[in-house]
N, C-alpha and C. Protein backbone atom coordinates (compact mmCIF):
# COMPACT_ATOMS: atom_id res chain seq x y z
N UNK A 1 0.85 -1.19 0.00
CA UNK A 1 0.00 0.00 0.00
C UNK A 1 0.88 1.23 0.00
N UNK A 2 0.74 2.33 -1.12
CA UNK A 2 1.00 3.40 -0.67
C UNK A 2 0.98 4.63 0.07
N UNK A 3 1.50 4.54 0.59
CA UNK A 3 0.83 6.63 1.24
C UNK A 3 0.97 7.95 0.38
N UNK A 4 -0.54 8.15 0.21
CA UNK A 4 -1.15 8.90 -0.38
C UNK A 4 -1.49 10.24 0.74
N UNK A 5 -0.68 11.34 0.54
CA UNK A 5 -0.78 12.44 1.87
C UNK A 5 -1.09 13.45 0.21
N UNK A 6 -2.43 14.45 0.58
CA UNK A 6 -2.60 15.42 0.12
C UNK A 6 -2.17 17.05 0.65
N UNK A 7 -1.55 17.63 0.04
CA UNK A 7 -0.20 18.71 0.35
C UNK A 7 -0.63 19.73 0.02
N UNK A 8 -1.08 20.73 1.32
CA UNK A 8 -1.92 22.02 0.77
C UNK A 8 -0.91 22.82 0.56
N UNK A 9 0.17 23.02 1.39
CA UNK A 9 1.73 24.20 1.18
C UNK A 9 2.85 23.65 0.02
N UNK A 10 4.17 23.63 0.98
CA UNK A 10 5.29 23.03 0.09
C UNK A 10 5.27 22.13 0.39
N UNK A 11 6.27 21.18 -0.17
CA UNK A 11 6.81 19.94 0.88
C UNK A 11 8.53 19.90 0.53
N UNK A 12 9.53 19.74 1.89
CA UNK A 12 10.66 19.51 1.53
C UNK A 12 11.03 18.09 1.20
N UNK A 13 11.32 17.92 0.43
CA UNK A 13 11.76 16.38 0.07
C UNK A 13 13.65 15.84 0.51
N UNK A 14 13.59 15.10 1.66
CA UNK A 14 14.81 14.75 2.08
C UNK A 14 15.29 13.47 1.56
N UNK A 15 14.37 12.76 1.12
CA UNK A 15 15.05 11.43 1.10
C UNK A 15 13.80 11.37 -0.36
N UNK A 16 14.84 10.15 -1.04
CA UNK A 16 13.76 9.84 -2.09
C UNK A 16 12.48 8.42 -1.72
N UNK A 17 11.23 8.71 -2.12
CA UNK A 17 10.30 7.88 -1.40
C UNK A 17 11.07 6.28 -1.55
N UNK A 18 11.27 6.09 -2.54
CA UNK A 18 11.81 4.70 -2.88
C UNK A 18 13.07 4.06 -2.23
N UNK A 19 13.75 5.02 -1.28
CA UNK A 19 14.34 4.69 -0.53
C UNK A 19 14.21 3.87 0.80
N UNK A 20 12.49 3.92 0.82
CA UNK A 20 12.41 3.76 2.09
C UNK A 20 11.50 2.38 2.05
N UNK A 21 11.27 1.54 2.78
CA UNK A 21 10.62 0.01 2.92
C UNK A 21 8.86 0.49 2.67
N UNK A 22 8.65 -0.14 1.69
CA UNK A 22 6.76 0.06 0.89
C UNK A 22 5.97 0.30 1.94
N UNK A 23 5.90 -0.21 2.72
CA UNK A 23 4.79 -0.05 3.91
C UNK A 23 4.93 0.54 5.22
N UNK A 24 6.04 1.58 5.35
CA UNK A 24 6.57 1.68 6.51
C UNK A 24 6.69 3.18 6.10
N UNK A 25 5.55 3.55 6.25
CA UNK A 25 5.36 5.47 6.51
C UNK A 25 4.43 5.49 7.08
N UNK A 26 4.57 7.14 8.13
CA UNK A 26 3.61 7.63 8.65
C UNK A 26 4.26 9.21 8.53
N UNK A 27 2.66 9.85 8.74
CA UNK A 27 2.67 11.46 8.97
C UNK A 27 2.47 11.63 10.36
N UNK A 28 3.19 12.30 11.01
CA UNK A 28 2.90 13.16 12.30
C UNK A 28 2.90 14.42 12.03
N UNK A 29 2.16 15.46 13.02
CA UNK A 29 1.92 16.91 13.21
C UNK A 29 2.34 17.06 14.88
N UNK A 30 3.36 17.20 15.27
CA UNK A 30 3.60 17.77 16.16
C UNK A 30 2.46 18.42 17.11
N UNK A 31 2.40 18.72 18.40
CA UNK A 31 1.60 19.70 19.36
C UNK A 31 2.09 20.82 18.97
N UNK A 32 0.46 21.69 18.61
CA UNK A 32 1.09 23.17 18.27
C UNK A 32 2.06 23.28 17.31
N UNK A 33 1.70 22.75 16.06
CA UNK A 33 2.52 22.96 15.11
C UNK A 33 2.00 22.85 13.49
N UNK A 34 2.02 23.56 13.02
CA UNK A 34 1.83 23.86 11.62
C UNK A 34 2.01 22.78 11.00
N UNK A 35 3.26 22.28 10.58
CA UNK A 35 4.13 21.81 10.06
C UNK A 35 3.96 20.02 10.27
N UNK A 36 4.29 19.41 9.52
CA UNK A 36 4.23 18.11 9.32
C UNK A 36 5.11 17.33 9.09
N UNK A 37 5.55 16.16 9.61
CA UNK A 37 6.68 14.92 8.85
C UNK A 37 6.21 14.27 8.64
N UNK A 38 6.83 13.29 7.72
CA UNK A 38 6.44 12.08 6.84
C UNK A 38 7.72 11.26 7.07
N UNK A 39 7.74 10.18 8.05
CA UNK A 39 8.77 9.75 8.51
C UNK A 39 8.51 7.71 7.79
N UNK A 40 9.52 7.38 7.91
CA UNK A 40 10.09 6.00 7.05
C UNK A 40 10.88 5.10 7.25
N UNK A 41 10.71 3.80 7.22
CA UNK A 41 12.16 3.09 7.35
C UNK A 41 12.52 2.35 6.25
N UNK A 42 14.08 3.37 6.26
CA UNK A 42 14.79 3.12 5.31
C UNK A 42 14.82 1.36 4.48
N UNK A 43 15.68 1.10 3.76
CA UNK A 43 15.53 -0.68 2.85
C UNK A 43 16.53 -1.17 3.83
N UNK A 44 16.03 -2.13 4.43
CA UNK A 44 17.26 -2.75 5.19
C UNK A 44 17.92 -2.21 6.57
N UNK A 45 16.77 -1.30 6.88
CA UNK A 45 16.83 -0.46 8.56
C UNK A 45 15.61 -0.73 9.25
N UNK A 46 15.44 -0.77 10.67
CA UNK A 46 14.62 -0.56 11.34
C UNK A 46 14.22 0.81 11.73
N UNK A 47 15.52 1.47 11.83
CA UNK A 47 15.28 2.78 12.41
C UNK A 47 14.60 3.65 11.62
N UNK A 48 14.00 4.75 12.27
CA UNK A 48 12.85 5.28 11.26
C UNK A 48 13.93 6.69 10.91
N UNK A 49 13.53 7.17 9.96
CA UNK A 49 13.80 8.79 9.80
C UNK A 49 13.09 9.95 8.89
N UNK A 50 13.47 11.03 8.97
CA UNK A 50 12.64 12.18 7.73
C UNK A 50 12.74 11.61 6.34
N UNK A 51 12.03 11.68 5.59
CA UNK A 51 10.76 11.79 4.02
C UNK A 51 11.11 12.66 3.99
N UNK A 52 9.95 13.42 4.42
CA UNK A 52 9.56 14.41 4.04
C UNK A 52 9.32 15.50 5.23
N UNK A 53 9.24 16.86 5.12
CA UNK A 53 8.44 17.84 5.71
C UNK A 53 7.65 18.86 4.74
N UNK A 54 6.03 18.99 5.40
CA UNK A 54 5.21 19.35 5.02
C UNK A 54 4.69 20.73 5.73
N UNK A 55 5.44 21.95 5.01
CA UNK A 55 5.37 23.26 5.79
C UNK A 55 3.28 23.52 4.98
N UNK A 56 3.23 24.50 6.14
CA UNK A 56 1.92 24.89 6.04
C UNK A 56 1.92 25.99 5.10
N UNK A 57 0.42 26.27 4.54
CA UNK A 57 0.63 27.28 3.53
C UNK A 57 0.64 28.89 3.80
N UNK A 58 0.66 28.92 5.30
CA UNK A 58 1.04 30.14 5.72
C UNK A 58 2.24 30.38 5.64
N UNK A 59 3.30 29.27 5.52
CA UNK A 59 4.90 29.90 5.55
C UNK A 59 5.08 30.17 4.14
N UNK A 60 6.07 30.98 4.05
CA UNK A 60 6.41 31.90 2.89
C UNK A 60 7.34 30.93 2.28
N UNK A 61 7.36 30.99 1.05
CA UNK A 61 8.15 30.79 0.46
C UNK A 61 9.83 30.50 0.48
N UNK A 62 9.88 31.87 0.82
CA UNK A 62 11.24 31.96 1.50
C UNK A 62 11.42 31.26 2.77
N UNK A 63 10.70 31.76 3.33
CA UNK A 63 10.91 30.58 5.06
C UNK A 63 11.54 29.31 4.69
N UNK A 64 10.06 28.69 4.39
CA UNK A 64 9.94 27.45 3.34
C UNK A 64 11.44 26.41 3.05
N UNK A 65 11.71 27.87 1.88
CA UNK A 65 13.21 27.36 1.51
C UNK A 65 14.53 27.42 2.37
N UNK A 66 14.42 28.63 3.67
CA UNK A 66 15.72 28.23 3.88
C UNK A 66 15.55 27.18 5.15
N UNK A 67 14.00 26.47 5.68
CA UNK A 67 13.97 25.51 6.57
C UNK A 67 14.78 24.73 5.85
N UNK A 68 14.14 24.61 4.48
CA UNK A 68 14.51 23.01 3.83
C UNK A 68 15.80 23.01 3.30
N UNK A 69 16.77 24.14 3.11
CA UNK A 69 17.94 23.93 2.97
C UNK A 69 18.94 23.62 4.23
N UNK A 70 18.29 24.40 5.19
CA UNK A 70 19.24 23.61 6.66
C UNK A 70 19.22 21.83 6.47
N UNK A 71 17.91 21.29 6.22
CA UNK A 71 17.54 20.04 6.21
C UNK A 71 18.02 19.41 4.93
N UNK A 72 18.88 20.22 4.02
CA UNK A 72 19.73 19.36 2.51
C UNK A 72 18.49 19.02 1.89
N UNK A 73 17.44 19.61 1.89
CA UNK A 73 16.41 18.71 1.09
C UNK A 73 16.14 19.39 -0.36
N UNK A 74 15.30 19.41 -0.83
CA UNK A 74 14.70 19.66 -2.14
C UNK A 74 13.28 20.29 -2.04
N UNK A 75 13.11 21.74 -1.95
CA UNK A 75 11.41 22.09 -2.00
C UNK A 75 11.13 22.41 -3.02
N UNK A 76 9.71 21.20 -3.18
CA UNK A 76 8.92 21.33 -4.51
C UNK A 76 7.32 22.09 -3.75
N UNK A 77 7.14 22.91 -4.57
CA UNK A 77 5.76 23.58 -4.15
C UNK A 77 4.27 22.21 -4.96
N UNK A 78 3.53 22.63 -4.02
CA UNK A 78 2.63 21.68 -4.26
C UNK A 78 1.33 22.25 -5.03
N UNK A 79 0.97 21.22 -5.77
CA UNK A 79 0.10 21.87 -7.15
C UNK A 79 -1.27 21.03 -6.36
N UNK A 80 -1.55 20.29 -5.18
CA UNK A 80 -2.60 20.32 -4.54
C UNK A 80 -2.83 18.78 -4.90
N UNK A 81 -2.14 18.08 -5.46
CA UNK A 81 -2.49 16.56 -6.12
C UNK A 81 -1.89 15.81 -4.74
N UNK A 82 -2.39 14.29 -4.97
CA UNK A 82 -1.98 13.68 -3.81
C UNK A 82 -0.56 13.79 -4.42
N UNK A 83 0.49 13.32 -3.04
CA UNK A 83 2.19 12.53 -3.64
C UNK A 83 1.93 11.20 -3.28
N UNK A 84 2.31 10.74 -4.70
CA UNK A 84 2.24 9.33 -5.02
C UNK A 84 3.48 9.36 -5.48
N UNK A 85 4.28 7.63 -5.31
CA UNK A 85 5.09 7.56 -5.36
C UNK A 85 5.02 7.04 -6.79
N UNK A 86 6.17 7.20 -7.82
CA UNK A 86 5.66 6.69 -8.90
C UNK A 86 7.32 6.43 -9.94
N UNK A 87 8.53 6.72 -8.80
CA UNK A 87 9.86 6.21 -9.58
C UNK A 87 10.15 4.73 -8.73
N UNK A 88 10.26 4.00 -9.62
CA UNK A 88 10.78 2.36 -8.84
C UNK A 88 12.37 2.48 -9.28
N UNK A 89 12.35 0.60 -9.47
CA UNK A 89 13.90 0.60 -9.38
C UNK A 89 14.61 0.59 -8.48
N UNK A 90 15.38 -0.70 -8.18
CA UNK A 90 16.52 -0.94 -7.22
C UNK A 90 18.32 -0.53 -7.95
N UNK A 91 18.63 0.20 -7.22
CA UNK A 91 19.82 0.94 -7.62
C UNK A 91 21.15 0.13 -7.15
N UNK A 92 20.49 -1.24 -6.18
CA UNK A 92 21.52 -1.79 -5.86
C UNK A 92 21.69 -3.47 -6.11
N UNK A 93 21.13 -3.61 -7.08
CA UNK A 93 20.92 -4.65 -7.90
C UNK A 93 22.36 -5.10 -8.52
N UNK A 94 22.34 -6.54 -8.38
CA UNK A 94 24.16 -7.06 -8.88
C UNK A 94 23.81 -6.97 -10.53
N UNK A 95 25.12 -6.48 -11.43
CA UNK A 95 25.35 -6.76 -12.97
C UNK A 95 25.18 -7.76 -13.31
N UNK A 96 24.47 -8.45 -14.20
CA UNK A 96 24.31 -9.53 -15.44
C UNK A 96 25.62 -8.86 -16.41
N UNK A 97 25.90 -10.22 -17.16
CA UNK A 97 27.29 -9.91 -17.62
C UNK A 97 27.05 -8.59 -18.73
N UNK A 98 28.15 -8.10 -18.88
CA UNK A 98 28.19 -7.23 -19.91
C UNK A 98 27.32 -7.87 -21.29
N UNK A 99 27.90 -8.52 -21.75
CA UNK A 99 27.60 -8.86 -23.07
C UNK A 99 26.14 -9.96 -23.06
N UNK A 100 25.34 -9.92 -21.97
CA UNK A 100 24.13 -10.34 -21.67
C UNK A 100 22.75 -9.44 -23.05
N UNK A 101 22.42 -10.39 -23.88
CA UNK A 101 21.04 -9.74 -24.39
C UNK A 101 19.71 -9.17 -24.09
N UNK A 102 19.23 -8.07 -24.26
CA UNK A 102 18.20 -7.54 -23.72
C UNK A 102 17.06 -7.89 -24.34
N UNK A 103 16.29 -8.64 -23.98
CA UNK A 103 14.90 -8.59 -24.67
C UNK A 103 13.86 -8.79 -23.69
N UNK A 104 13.58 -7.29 -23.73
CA UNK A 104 12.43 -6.59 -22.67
C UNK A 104 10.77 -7.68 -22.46
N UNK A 105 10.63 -7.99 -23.29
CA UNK A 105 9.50 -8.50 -22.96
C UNK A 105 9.70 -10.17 -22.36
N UNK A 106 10.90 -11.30 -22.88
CA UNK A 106 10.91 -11.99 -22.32
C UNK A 106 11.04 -12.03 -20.77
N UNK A 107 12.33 -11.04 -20.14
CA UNK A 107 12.91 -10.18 -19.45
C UNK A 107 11.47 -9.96 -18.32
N UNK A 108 10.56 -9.42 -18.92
CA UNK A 108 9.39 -9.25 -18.31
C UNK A 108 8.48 -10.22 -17.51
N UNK A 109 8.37 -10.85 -18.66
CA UNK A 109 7.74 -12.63 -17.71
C UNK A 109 8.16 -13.33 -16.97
N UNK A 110 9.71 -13.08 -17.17
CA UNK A 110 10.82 -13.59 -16.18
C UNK A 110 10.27 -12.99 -14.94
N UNK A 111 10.56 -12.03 -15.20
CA UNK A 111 10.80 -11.13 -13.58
C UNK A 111 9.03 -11.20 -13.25
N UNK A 112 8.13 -11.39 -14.20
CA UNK A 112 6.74 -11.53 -13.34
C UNK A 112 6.12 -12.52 -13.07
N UNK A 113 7.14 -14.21 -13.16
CA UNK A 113 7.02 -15.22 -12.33
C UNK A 113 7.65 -15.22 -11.09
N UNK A 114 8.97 -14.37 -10.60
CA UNK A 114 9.55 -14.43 -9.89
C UNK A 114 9.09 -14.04 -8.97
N UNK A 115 8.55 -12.45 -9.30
CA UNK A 115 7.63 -11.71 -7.95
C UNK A 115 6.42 -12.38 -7.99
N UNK A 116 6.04 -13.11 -8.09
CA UNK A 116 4.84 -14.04 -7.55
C UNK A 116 3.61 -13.99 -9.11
N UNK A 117 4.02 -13.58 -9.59
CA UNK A 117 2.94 -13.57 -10.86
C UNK A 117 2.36 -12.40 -11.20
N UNK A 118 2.07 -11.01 -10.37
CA UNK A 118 1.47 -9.90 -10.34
C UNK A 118 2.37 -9.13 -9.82
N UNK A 119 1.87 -7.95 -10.38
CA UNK A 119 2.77 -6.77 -9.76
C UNK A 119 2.97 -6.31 -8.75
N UNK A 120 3.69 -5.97 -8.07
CA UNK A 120 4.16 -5.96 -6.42
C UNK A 120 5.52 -5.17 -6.23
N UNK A 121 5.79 -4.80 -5.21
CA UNK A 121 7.12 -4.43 -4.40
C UNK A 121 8.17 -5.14 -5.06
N UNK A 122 8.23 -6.44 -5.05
CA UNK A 122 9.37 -6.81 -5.69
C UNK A 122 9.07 -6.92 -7.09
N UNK A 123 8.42 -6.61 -7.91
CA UNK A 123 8.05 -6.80 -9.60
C UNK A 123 8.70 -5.30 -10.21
N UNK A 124 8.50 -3.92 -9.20
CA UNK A 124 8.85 -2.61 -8.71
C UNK A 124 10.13 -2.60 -9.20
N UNK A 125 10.74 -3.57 -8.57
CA UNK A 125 12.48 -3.59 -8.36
C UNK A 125 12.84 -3.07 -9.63
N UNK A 126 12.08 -4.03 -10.92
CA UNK A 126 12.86 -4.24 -12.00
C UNK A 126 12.35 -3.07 -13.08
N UNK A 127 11.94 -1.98 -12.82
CA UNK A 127 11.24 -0.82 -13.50
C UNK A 127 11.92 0.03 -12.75
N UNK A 128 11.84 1.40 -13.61
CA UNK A 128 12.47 3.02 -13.16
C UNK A 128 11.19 3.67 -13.25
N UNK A 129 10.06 3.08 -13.59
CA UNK A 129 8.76 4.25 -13.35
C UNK A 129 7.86 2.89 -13.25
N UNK A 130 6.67 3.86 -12.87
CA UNK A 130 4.96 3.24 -12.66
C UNK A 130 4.18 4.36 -12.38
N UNK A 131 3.17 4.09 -12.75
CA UNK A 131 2.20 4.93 -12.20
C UNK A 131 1.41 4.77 -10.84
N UNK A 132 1.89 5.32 -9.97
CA UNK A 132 1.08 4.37 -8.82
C UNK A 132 0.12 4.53 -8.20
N UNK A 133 -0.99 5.64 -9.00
CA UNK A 133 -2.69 4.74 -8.92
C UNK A 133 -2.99 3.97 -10.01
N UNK A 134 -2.35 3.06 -10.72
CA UNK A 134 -2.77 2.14 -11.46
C UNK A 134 -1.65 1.13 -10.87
N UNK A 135 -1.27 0.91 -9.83
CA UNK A 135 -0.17 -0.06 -9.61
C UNK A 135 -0.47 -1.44 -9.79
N UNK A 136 -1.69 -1.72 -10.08
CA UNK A 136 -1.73 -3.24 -10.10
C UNK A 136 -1.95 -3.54 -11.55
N UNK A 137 -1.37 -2.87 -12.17
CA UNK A 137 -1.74 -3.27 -13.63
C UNK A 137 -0.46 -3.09 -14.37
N UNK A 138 -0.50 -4.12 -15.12
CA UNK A 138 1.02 -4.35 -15.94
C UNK A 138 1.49 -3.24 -16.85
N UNK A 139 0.54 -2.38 -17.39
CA UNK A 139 0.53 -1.50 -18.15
C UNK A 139 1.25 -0.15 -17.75
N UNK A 140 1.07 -0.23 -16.34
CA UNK A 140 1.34 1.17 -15.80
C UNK A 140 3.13 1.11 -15.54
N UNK A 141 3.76 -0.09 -15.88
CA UNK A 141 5.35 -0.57 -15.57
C UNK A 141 5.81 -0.31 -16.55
N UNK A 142 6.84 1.12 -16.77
CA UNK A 142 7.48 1.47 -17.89
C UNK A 142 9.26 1.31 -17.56
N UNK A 143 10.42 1.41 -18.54
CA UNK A 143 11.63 1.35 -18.49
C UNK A 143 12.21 0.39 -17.25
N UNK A 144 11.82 -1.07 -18.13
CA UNK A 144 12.54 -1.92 -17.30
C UNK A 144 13.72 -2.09 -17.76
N UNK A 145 14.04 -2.62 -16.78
CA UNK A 145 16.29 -2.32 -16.39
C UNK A 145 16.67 -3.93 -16.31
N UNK A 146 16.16 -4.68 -15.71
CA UNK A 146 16.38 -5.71 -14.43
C UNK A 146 16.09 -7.36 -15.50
N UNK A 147 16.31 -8.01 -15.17
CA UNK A 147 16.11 -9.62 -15.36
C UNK A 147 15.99 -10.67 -14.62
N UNK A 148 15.68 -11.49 -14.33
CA UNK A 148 16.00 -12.93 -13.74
C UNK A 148 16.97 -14.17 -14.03
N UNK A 149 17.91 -14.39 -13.51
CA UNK A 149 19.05 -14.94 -14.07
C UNK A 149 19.27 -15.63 -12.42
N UNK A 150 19.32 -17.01 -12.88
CA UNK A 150 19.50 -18.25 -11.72
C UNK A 150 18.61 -17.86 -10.87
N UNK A 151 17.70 -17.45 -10.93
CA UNK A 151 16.81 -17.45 -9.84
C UNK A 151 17.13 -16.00 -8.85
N UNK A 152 17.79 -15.18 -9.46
CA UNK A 152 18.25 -13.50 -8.61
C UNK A 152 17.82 -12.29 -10.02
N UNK A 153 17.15 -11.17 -9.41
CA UNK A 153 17.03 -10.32 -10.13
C UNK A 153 18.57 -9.31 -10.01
N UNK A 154 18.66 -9.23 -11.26
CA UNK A 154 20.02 -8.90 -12.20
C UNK A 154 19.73 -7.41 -12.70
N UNK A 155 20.32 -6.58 -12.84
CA UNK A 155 20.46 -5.24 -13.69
C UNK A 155 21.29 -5.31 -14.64
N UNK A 156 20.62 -5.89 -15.63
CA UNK A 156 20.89 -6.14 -17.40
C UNK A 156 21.46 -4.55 -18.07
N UNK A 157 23.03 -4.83 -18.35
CA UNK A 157 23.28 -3.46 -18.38
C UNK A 157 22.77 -2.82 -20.12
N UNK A 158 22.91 -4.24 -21.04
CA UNK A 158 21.75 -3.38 -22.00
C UNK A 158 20.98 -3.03 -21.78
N UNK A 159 20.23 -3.70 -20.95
CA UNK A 159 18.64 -2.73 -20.18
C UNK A 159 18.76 -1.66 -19.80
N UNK A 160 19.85 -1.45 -18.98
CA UNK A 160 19.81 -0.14 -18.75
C UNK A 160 20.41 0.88 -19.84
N UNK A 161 21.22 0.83 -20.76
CA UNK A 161 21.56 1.48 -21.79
C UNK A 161 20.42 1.67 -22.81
N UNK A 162 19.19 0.98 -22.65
CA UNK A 162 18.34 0.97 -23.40
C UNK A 162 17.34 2.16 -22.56
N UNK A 163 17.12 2.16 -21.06
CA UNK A 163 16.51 2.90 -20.86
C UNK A 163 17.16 4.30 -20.98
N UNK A 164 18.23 4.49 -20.94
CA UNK A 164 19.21 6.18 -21.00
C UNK A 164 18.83 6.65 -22.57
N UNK A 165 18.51 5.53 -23.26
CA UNK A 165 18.78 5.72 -24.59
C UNK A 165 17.03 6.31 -24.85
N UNK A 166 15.95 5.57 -24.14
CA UNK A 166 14.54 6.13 -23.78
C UNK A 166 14.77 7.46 -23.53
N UNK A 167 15.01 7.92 -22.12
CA UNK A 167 15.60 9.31 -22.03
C UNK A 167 15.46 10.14 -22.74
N UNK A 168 16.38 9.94 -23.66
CA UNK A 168 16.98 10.25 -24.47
C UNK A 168 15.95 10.68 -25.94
N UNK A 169 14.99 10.01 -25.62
CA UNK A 169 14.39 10.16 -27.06
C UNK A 169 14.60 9.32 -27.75
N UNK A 170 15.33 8.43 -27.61
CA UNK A 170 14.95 7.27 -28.89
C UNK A 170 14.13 6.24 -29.07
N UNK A 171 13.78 5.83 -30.07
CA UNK A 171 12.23 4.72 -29.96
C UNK A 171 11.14 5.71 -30.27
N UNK A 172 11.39 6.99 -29.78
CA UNK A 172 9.77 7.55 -29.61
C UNK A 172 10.06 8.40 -28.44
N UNK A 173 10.74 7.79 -27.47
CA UNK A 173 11.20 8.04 -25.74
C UNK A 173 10.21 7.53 -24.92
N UNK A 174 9.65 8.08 -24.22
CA UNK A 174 9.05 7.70 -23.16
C UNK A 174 8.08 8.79 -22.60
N UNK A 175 6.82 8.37 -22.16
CA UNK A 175 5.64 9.36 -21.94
C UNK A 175 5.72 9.26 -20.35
N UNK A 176 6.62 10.37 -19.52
CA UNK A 176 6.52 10.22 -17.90
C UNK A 176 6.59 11.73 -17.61
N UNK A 177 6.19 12.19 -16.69
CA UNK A 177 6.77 13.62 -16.27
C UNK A 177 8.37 13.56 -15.69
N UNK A 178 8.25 14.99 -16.55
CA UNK A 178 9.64 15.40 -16.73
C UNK A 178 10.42 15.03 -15.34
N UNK A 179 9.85 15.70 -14.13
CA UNK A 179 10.11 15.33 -12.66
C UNK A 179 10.57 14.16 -12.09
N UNK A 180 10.01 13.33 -12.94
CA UNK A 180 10.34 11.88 -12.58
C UNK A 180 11.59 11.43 -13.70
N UNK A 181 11.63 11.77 -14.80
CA UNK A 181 12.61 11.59 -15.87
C UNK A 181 13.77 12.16 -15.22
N UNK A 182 14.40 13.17 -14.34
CA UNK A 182 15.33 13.49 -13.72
C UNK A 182 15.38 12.92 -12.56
N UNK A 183 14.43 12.32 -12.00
CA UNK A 183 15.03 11.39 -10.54
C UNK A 183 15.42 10.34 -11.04
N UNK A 184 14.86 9.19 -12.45
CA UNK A 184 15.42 8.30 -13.04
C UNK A 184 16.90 8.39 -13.66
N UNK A 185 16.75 9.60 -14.39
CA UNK A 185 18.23 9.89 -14.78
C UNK A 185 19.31 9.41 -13.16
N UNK A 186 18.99 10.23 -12.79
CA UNK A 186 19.86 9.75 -11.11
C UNK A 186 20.32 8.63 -10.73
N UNK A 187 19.05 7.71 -11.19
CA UNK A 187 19.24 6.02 -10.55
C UNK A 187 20.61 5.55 -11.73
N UNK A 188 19.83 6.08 -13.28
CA UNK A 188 20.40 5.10 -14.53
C UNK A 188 22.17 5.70 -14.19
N UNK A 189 22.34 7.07 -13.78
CA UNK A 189 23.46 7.78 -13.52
C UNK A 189 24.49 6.77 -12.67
N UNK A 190 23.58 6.27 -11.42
CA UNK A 190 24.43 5.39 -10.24
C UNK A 190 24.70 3.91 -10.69
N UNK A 191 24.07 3.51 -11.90
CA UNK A 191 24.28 2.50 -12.43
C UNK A 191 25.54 2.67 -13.59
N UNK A 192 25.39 3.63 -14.51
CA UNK A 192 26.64 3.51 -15.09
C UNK A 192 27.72 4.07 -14.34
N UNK A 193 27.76 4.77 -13.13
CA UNK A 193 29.18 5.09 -12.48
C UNK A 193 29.79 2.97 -12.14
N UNK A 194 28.74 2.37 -11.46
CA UNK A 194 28.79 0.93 -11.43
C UNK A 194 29.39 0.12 -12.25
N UNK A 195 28.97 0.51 -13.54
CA UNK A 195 29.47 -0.02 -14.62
C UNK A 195 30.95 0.20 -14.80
N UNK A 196 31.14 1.44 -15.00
CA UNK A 196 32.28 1.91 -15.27
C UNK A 196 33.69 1.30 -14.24
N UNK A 197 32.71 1.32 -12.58
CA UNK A 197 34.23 0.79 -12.18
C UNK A 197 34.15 -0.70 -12.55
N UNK A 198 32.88 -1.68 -12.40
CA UNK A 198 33.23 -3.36 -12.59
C UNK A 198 33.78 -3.41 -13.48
N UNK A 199 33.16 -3.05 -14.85
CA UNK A 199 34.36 -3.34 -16.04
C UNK A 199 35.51 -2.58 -16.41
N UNK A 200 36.00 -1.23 -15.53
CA UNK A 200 37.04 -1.32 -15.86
C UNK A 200 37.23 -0.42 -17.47
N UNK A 201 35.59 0.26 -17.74
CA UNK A 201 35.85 0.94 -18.95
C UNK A 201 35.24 2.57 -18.29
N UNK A 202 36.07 3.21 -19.06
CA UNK A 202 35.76 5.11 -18.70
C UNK A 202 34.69 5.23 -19.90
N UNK A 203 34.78 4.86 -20.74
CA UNK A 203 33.97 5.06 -21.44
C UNK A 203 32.12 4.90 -21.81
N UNK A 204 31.87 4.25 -20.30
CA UNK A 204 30.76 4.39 -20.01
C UNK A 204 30.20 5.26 -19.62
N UNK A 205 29.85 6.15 -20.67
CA UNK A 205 29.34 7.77 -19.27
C UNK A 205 27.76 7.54 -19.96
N UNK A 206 27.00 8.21 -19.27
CA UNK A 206 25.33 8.86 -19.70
C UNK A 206 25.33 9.44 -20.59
N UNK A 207 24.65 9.50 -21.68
CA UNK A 207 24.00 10.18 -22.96
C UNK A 207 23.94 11.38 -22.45
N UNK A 208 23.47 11.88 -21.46
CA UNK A 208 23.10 13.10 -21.12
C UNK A 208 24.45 14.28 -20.89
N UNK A 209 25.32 13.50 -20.36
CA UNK A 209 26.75 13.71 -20.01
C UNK A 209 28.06 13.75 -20.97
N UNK A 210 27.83 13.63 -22.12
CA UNK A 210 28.80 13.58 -23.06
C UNK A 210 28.90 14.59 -23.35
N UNK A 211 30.02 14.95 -24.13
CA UNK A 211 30.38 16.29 -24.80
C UNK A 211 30.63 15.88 -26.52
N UNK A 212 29.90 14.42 -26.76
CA UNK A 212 30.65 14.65 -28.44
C UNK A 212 28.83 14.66 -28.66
């Protein structure tokens, strides 16, 4: 289940939602306090920590921003829609060999016997987007990365060169908001720095990042 919090002010964004274990958020409001957290436990922590903070729409702008810069975060002003989480993708997924073939749709069935047959938390892993009020539907799982190989989900690095290359505009590209196309860039980013040191080639950089 997701948490679906509707955001009348800003919200500072500290951590990215997908960082944190699917079912393990809550909002508190403090006594006597405006202001809101959206607290989480992290993948592989018990301990909880800040999401998010949710300033009220009486604070200014400015306020706003320099709370959320003490806090390293990111303030996005809120256009009044719920926040739904809607970038997947595990960033810490082991390499399938270099010279491994990509073919997305086999790739697909693979990975949607593995997570149990339907889409889920772990089906999530192997995608960089979804839409997540349509999460239970296969349709809504765009720019998969990931495979099934011996029985472990793998980050197929043609897959992922295929999604930078989406990005990118090729094929057609890809129909996501822009917002989310730059937090993906991020993930596909931490994957080819990955690349670059296992194999041992510089010449793996991001499409986005080149100079020729």
């Amino acid at each position: 289940m997701n948490l679906v919090v509707v955001i009348v002010g800003s919200v500072c964004v500290i951590r990215n939602a997908d960082d944190f274990q699917e079912d393990e958020f809550w909002k508190i409001t403090p006594d006597n306090s405006e202001t809101s957290f959206i607290l989480g436990k992290l993948n592989g922590e018990d301990a909880t920590t800040i999401q998010a903070i949710i300033y009220p729409e009486s604070l200014s702008k400015a306020d706003a921003s320099a709370n959320c810069d003490n806090h390293s975060g990111t303030l996005a002003e809120s256009t009044g829609d719920p926040i739904q989480r809607s970038v997947g993708g595990s960033t810490d997924l082991p390499l399938a060999d270099r010279k491994r073939a990509w073919d997305a749709t086999a790739a697909e069935k693979r990975v949607r016997a593995w997570a149990g047959g339907e889409p889920n938390a772990k089906y999530r892993r192997a995608f960089f987007y979804y839409d997540s009020a349509n999460a239970n539907n296969l349709t809504a799982y765009k720019l998969q990365f990931a495979d099934v190989v011996g029985g472990k989900l793998v980050a197929v690095p043609r897959g992922i060169f295929a999604v930078a290359g989406a990005l990118q505009g090729s094929r057609g590209g890809v129909n996501i908001p822009n917002s989310d196309k730059a937090t993906i860039r991020g993930k596909v980013a931490t994957y080819y720095a990955k690349m670059r040191r296992i194999f041992s080639d510089d010449s793996i950089v991001v499409p986005w990042a080149r100079n020729d």
